[in-house]
N, C-alpha and C. Protein backbone atom coordinates (compact mmCIF):
# COMPACT_ATOMS: atom_id res chain seq x y z
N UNK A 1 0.83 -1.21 0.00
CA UNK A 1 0.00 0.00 0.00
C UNK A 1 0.87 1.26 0.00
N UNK A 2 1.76 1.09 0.89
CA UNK A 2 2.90 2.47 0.98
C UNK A 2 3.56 2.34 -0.22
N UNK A 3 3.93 1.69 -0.95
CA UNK A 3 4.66 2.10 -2.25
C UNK A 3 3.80 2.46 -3.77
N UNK A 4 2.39 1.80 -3.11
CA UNK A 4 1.35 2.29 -4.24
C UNK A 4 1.58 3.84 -4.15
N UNK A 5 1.16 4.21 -2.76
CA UNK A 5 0.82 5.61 -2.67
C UNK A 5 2.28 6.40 -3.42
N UNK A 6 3.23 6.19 -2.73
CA UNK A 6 4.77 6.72 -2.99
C UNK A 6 4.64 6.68 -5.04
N UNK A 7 4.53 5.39 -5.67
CA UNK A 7 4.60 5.71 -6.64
C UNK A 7 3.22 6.96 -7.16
N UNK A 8 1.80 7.34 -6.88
CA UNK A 8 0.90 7.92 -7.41
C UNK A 8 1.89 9.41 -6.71
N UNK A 9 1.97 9.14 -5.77
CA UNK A 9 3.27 10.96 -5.56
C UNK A 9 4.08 10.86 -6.82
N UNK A 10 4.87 10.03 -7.16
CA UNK A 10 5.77 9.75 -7.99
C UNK A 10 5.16 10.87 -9.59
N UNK A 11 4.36 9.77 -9.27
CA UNK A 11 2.92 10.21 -10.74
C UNK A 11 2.72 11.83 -11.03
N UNK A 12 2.23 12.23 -9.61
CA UNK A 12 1.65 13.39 -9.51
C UNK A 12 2.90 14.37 -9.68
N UNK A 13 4.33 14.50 -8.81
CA UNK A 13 5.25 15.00 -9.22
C UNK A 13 5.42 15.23 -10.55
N UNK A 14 5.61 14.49 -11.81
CA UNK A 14 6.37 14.43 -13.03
C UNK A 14 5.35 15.08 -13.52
N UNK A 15 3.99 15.11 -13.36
CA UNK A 15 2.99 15.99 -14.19
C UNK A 15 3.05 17.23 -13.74
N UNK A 16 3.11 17.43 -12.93
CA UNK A 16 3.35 19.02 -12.61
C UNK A 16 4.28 18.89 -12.81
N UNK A 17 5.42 19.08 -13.04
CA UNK A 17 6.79 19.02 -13.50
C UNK A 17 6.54 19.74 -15.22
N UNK A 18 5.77 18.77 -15.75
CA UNK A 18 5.46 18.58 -17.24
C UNK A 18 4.11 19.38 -17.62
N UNK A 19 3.54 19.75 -16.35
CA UNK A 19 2.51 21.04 -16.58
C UNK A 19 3.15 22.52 -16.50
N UNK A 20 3.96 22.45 -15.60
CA UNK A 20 5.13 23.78 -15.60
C UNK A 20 5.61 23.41 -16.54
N UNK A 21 6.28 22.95 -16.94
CA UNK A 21 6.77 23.30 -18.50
C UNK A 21 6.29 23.74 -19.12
N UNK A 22 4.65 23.69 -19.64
CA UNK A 22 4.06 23.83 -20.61
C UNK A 22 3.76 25.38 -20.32
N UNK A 23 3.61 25.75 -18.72
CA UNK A 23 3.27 26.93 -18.75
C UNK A 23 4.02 27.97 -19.41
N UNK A 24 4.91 27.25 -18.98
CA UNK A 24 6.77 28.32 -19.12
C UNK A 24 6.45 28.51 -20.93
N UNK A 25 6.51 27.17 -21.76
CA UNK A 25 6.52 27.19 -22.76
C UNK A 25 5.32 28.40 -23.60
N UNK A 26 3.74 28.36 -23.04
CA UNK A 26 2.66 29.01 -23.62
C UNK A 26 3.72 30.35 -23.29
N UNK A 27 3.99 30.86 -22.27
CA UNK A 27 3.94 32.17 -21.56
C UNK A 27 5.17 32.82 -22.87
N UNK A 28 6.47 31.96 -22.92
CA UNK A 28 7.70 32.22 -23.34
C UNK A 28 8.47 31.61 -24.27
N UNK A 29 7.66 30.34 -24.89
CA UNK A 29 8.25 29.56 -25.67
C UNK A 29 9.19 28.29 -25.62
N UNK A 30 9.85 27.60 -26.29
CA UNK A 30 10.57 26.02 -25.28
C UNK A 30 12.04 26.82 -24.92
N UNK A 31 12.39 28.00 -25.93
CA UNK A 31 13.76 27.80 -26.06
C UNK A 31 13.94 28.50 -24.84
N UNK A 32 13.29 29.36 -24.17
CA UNK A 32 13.25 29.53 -22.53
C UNK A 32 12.97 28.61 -21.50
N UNK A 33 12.68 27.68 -21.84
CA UNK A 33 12.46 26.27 -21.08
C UNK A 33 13.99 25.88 -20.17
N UNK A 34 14.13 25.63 -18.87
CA UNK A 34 15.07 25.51 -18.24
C UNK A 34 14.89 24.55 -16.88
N UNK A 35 15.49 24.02 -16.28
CA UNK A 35 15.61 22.98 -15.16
C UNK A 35 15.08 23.89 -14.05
N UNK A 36 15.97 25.11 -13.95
CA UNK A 36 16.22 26.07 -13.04
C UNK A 36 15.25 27.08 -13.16
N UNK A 37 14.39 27.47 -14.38
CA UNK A 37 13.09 27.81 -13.93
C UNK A 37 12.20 26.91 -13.46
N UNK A 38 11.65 26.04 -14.42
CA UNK A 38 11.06 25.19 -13.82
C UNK A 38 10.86 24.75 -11.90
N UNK A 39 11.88 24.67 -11.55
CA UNK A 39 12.06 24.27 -10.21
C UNK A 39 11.63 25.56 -9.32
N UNK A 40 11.71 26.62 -10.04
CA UNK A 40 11.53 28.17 -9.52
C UNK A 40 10.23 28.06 -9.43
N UNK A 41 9.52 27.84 -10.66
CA UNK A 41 8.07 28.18 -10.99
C UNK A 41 7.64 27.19 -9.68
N UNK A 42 7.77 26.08 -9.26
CA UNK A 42 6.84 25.49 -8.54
C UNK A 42 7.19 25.37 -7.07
N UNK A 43 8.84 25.77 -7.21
CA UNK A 43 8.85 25.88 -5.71
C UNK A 43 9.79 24.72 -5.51
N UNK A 44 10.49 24.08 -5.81
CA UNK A 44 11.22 22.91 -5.71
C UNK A 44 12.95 23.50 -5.68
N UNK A 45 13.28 22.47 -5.36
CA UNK A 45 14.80 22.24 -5.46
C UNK A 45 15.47 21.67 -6.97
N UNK A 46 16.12 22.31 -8.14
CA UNK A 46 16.86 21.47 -8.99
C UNK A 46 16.63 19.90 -9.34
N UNK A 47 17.15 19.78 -7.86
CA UNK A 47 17.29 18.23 -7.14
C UNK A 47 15.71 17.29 -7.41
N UNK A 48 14.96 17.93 -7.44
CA UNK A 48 13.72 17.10 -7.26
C UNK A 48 13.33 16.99 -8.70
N UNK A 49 13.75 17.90 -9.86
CA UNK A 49 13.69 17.81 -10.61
C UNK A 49 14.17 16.94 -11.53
N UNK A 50 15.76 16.63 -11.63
CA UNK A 50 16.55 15.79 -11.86
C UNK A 50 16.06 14.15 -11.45
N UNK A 51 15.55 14.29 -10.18
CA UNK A 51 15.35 12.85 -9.56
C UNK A 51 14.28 12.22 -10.58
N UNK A 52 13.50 13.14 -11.20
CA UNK A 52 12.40 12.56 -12.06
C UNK A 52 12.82 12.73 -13.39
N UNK A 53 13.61 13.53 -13.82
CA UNK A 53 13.89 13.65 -15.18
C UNK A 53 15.05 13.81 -15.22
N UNK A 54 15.97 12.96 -16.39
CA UNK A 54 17.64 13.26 -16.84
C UNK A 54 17.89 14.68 -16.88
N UNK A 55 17.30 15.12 -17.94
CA UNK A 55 17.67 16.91 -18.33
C UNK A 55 16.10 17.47 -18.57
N UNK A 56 16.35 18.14 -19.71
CA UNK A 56 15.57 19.46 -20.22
C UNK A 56 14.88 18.39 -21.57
N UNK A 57 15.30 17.96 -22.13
CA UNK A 57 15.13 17.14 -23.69
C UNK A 57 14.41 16.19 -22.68
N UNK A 58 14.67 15.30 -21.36
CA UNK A 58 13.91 14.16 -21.29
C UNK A 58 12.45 14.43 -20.84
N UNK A 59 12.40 16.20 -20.09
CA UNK A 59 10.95 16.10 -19.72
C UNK A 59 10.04 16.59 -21.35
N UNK A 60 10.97 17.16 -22.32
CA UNK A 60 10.03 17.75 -23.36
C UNK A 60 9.68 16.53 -24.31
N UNK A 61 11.02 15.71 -24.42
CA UNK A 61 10.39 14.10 -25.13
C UNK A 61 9.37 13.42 -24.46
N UNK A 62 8.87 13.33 -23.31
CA UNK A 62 7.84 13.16 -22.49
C UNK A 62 6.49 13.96 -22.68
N UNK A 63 6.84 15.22 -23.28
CA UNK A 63 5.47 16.18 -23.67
C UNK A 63 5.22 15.73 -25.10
N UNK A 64 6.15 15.61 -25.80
CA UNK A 64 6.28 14.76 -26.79
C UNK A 64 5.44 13.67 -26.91
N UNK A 65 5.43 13.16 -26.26
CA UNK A 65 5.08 11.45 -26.36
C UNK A 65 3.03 11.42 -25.70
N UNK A 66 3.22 12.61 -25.26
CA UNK A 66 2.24 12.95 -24.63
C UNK A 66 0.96 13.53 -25.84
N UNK A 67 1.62 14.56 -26.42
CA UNK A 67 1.55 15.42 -27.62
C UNK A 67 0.92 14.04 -28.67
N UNK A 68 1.62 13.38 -29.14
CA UNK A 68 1.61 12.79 -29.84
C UNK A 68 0.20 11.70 -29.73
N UNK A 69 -0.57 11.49 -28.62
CA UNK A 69 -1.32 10.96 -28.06
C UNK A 69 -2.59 11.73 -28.59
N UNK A 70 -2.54 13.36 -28.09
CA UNK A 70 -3.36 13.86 -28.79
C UNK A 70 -3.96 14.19 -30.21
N UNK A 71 -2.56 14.57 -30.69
CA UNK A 71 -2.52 14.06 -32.12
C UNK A 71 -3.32 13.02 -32.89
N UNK A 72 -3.04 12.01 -32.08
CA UNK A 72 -3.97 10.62 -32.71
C UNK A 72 -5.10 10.77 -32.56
N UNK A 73 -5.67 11.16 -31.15
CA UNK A 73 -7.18 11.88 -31.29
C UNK A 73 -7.34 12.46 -32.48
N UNK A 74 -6.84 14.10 -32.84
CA UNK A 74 -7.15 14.41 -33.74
C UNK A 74 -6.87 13.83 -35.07
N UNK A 75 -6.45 12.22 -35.43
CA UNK A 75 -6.94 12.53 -36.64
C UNK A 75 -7.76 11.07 -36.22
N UNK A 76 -8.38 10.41 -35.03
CA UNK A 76 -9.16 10.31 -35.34
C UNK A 76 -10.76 10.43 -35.66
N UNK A 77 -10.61 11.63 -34.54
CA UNK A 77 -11.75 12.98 -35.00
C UNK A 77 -11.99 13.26 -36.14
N UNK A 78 -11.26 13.14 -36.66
CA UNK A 78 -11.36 13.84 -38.07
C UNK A 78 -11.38 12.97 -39.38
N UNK A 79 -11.64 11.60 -38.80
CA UNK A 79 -11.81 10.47 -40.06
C UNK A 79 -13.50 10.06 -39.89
N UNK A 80 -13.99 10.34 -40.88
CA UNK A 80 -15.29 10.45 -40.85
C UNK A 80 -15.80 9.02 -41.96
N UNK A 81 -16.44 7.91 -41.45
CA UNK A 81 -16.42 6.54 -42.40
C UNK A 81 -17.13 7.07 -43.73
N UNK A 82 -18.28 7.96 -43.66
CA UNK A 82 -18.57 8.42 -44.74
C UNK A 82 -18.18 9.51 -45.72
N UNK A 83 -16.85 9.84 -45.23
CA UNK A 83 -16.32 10.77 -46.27
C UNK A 83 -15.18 9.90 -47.09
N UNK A 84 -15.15 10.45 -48.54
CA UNK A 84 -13.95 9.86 -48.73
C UNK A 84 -12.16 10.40 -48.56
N UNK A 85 -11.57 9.32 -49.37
CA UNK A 85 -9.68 9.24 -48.85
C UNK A 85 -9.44 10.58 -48.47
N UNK A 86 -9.82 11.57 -49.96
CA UNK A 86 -9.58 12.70 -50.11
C UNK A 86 -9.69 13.67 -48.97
N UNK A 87 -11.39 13.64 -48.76
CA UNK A 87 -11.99 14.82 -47.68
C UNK A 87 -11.32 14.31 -46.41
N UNK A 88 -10.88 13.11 -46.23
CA UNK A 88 -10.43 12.62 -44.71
C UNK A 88 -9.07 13.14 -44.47
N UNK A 89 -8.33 13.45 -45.44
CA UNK A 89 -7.29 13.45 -45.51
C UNK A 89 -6.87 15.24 -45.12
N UNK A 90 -7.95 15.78 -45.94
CA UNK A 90 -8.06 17.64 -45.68
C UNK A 90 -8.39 17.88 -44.77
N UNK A 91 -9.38 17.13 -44.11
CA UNK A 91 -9.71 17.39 -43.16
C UNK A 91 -9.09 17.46 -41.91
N UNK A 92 -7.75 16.10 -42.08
CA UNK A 92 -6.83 15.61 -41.19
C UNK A 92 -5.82 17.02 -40.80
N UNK A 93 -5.78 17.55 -42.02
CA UNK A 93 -4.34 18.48 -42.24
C UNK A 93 -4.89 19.68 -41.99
N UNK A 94 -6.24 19.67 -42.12
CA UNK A 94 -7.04 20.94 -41.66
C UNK A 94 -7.00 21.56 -40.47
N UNK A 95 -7.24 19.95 -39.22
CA UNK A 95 -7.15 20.22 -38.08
C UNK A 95 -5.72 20.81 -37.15
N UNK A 96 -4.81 20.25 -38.41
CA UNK A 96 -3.36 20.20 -38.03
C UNK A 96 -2.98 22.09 -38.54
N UNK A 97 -3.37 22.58 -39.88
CA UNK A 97 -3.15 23.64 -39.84
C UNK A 97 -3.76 24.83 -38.03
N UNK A 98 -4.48 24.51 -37.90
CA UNK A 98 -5.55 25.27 -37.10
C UNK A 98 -4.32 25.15 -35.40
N UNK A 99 -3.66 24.20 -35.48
CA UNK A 99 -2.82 23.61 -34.54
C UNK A 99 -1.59 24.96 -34.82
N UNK A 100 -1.38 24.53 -36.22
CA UNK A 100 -0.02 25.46 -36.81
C UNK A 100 -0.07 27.46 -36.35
N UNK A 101 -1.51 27.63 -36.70
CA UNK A 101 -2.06 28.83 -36.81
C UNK A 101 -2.31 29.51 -35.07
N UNK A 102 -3.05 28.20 -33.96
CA UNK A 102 -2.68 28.70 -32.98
C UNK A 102 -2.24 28.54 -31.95
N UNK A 103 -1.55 27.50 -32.10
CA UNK A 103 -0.63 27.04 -31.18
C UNK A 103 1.15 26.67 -31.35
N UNK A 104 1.74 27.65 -31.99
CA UNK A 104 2.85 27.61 -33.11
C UNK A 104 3.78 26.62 -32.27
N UNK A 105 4.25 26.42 -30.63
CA UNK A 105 4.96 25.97 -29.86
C UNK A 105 4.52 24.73 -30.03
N UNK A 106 3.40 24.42 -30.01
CA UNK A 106 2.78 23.12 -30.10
C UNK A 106 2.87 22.26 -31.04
N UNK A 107 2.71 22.64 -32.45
CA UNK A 107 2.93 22.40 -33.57
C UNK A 107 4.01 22.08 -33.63
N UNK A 108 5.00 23.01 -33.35
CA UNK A 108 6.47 22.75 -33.73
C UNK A 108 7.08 21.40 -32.58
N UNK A 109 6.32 20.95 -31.32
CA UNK A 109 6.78 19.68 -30.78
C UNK A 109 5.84 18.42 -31.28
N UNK A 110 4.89 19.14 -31.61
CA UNK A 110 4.16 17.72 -31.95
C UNK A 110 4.29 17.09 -33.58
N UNK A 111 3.96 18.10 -34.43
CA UNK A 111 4.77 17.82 -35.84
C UNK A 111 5.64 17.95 -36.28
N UNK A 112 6.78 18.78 -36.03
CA UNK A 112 7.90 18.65 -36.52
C UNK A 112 8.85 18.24 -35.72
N UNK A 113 8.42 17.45 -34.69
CA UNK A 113 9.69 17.07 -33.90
C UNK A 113 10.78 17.39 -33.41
N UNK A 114 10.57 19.03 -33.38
CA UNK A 114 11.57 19.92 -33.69
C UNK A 114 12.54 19.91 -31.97
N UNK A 115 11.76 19.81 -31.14
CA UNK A 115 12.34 19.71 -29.46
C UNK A 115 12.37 18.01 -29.16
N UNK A 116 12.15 17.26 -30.11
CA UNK A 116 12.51 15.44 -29.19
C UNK A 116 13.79 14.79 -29.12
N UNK A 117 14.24 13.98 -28.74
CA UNK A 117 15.08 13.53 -29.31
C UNK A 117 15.49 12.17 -29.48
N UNK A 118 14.15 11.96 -29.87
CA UNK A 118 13.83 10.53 -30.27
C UNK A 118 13.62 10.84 -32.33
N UNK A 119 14.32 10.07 -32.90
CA UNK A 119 14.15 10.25 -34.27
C UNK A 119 13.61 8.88 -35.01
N UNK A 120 12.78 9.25 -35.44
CA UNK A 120 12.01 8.30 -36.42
C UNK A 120 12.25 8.42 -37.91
N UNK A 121 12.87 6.92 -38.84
CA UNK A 121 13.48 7.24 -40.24
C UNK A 121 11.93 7.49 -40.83
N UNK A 122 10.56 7.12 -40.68
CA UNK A 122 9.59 7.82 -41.78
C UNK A 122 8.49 8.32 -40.43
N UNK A 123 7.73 9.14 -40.76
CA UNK A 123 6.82 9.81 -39.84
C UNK A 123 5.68 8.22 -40.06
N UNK A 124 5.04 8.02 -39.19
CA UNK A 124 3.96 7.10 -38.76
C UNK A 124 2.83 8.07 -39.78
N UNK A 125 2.66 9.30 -39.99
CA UNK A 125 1.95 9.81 -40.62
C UNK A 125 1.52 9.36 -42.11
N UNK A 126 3.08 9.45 -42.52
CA UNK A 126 3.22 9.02 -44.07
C UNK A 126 2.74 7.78 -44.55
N UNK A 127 3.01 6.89 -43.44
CA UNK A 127 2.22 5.74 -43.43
C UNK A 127 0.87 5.12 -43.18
N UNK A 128 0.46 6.22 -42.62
CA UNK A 128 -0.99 6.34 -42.48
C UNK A 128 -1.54 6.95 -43.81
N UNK A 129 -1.04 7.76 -44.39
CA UNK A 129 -1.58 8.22 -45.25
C UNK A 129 -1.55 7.44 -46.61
N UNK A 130 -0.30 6.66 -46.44
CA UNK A 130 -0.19 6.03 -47.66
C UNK A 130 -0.97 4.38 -47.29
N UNK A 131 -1.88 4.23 -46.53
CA UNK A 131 -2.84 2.81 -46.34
C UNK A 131 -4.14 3.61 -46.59
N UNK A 132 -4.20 5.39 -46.75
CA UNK A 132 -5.86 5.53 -46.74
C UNK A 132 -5.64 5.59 -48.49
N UNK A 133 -4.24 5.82 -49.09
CA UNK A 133 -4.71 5.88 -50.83
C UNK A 133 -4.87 4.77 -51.06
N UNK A 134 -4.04 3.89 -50.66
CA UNK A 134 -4.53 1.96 -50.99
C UNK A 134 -6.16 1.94 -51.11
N UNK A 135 -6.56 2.07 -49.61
CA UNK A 135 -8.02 1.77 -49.99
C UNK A 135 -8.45 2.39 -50.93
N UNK A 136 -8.60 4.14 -51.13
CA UNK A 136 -9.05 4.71 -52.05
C UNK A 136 -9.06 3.74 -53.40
N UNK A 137 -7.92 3.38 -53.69
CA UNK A 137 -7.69 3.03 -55.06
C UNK A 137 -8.52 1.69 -54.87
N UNK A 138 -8.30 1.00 -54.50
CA UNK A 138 -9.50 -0.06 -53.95
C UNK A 138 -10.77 0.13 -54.43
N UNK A 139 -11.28 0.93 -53.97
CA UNK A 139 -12.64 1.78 -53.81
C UNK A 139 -12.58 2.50 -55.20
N UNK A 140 -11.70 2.35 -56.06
CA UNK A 140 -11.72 3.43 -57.11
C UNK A 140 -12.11 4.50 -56.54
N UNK A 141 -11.78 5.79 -56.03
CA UNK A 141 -11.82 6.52 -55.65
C UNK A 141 -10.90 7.58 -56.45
N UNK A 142 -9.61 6.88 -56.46
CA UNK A 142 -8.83 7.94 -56.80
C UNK A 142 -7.74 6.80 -57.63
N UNK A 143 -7.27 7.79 -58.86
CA UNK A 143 -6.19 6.83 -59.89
C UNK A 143 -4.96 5.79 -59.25
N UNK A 144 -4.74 5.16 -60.21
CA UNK A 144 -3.48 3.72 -59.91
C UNK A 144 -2.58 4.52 -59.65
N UNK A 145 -1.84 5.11 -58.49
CA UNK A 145 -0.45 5.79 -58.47
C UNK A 145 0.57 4.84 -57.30
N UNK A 146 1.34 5.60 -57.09
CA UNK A 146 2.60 4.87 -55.90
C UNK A 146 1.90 5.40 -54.93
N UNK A 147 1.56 4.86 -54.44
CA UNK A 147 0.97 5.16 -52.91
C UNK A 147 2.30 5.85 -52.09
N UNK A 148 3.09 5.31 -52.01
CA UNK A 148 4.00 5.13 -51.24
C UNK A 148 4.85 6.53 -51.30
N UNK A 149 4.83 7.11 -52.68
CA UNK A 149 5.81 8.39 -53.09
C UNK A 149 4.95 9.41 -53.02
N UNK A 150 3.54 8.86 -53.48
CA UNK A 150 2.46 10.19 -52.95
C UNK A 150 2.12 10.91 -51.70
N UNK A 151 1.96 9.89 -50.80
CA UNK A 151 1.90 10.01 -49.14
C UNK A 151 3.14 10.79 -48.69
N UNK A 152 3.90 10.49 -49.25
CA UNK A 152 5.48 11.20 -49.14
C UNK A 152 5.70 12.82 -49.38
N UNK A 153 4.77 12.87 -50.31
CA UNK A 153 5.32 14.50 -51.27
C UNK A 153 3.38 15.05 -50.39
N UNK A 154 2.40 14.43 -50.25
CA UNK A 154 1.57 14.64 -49.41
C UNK A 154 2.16 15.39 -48.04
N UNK A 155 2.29 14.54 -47.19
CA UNK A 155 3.08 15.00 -46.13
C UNK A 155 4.00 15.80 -45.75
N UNK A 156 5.30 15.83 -46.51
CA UNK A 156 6.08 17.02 -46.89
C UNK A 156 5.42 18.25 -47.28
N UNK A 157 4.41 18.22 -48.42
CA UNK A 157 4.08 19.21 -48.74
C UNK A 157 2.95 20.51 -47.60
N UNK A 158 2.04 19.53 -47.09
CA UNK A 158 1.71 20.15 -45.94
C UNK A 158 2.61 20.24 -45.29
N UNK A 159 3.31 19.48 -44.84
CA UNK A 159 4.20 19.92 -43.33
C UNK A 159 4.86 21.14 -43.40
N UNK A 160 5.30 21.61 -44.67
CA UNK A 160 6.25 22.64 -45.08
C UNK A 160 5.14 23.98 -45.07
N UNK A 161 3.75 23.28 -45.90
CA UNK A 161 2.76 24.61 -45.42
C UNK A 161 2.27 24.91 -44.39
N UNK A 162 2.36 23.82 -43.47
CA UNK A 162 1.72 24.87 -42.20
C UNK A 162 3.10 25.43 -41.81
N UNK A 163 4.29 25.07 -41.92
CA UNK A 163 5.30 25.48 -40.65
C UNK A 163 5.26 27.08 -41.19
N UNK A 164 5.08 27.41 -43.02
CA UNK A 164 5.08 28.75 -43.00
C UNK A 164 4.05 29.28 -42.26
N UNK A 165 3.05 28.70 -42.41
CA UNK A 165 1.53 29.24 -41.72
C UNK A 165 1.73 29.73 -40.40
N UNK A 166 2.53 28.61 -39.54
CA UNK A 166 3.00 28.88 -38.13
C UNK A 166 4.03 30.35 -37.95
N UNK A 167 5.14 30.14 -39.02
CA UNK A 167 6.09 31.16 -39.21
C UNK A 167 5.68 32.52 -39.01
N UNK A 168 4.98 32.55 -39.99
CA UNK A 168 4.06 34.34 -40.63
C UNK A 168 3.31 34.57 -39.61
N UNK A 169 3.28 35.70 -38.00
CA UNK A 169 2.68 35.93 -37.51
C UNK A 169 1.33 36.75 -38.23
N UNK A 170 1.69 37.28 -39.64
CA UNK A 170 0.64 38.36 -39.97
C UNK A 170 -0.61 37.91 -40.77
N UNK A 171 -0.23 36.09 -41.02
CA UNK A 171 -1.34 35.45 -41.48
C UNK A 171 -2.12 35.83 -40.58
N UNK A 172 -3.77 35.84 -40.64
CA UNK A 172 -4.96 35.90 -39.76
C UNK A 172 -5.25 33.91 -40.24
N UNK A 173 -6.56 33.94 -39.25
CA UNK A 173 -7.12 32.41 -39.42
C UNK A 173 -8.00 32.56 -40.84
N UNK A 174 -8.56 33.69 -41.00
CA UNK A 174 -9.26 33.46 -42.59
C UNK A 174 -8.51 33.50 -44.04
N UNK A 175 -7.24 33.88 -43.71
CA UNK A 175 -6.09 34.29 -44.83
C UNK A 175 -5.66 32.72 -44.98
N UNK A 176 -5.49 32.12 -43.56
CA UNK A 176 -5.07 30.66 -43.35
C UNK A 176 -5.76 29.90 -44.26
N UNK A 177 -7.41 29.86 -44.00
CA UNK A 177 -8.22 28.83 -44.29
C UNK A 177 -8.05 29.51 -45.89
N UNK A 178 -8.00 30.33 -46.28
CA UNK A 178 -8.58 30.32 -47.91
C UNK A 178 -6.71 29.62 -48.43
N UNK A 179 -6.12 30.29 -47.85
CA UNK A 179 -4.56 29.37 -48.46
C UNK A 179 -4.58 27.90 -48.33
N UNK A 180 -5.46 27.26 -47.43
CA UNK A 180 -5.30 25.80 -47.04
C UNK A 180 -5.95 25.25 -48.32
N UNK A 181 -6.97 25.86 -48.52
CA UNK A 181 -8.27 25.39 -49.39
C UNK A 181 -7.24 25.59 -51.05
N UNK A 182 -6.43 26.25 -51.44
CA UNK A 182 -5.98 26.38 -51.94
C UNK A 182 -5.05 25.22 -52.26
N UNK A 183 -4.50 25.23 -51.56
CA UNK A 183 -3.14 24.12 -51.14
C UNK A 183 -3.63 22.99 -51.21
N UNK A 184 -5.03 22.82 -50.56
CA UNK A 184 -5.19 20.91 -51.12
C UNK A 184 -5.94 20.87 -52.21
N UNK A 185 -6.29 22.14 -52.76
CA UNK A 185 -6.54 21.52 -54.55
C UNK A 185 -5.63 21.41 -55.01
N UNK A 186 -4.56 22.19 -54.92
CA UNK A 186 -3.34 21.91 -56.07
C UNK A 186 -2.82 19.98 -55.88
N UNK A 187 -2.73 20.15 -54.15
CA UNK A 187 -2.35 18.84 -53.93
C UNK A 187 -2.88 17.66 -54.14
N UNK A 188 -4.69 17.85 -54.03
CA UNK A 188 -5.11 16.68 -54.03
C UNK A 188 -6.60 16.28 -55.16
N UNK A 189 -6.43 17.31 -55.73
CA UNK A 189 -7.91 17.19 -57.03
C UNK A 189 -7.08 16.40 -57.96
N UNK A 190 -6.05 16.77 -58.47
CA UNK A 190 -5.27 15.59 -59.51
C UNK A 190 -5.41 14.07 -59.11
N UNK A 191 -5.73 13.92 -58.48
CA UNK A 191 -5.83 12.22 -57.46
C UNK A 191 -6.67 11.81 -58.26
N UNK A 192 -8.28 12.51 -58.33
CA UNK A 192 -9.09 11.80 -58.26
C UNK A 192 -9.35 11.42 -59.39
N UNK A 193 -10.13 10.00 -59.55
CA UNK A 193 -11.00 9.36 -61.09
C UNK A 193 -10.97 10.55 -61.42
N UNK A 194 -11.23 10.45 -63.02
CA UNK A 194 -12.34 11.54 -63.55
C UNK A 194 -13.15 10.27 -64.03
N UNK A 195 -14.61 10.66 -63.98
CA UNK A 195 -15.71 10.01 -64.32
C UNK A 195 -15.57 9.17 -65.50
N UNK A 196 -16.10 8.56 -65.52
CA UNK A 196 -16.33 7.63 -67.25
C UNK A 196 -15.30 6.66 -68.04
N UNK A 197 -14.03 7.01 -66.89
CA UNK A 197 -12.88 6.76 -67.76
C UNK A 197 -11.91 5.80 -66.26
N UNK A 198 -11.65 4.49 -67.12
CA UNK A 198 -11.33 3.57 -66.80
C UNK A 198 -9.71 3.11 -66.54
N UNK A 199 -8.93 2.54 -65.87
CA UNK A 199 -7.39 2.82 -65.59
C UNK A 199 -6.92 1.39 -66.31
């Protein structure tokens, strides 16, 4: 019973630990992120900090990993059985711009991996994306292509548009949405069948 409890302290420590961070981060950003604030902000010793976390990278790979949790919510919020590859897919990157637009700190740990330091050789994304054109094509939905190189230049290609989206403080959210709407026709109307005509 005493070590149950000791570990739920355990518990409760590292989240506040990892909730001060986040504050520090909304208020000031990661690259102000520090051991020695942190421990300030809540009232602790260095020491207590360390005891739960290696450095600075192990509590933000931890927000990370955390981040990334939500993430999966959102896209599976945003997969709707009756829409198709296409709309699931805008929709996916939709939610993710809106991330880019107002939560720029956030964005930049949860999609671009930019504070982890855990490295992955293909994003889990790309791969997700490249099993929803399979079906599509399945489904005739959308033409015989490489799944595999599309999902690729897919992914890249958003990822690179929101980070400007994130970049440009002087975008507004309606300047956003008409550029997004933009951006996945170029990217993703070429996909589809055209009617009548057979592969």
């Amino acid at each position: 019973m005493g070590r149950e409890i000791q570990q739920k302290k355990c518990e409760t420590t590292k989240q506040a630990i990892i909730d001060t961070t986040l504050e520090i981060v909304k208020e000031k950003g990661f690259n102000e992120v520090s051991i020695r604030k942190i421990a300030t902000k809540m009232g602790y010793s260095t020491g207590v900090i360390y005891y739960h976390f290696k450095d600075k990278l192990d509590i933000i790979d931890t927000i990370h990993k955390q981040a990334n949790i939500e993430i999966e919510k959102i896209v599976k919020t945003s997969y709707k059985e009756e829409l198709g590859c296409l709309d699931n897919i805008k929709n996916i990157f939709h939610n993710i711009m809106l991330l880019a637009v107002n939560e720029k700190d956030m964005f930049d740990l949860i999609v671009m991996d930019k504070y982890s330091v855990r490295k992955e050789s293909i994003s889990k994304w790309v791969l997700y994306i490249e099993e929803e054109l399979n079906k599509a094509i399945k489904k005739g939905e959308i033409k015989n292509i490489n799944t595999h190189e599309t999902s690729f230049c897919i992914w890249s290609s958003y990822l690179g548009f929101h980070y400007m989206l994130g970049k440009d403080k002087n975008i507004n959210l309606k300047e956003a949405e008409k550029l997004f709407n933009t951006m996945s026709i170029l990217l993703l109307e070429g996909l589809k069948k055209e009617k009548g005509l057979s592969e």
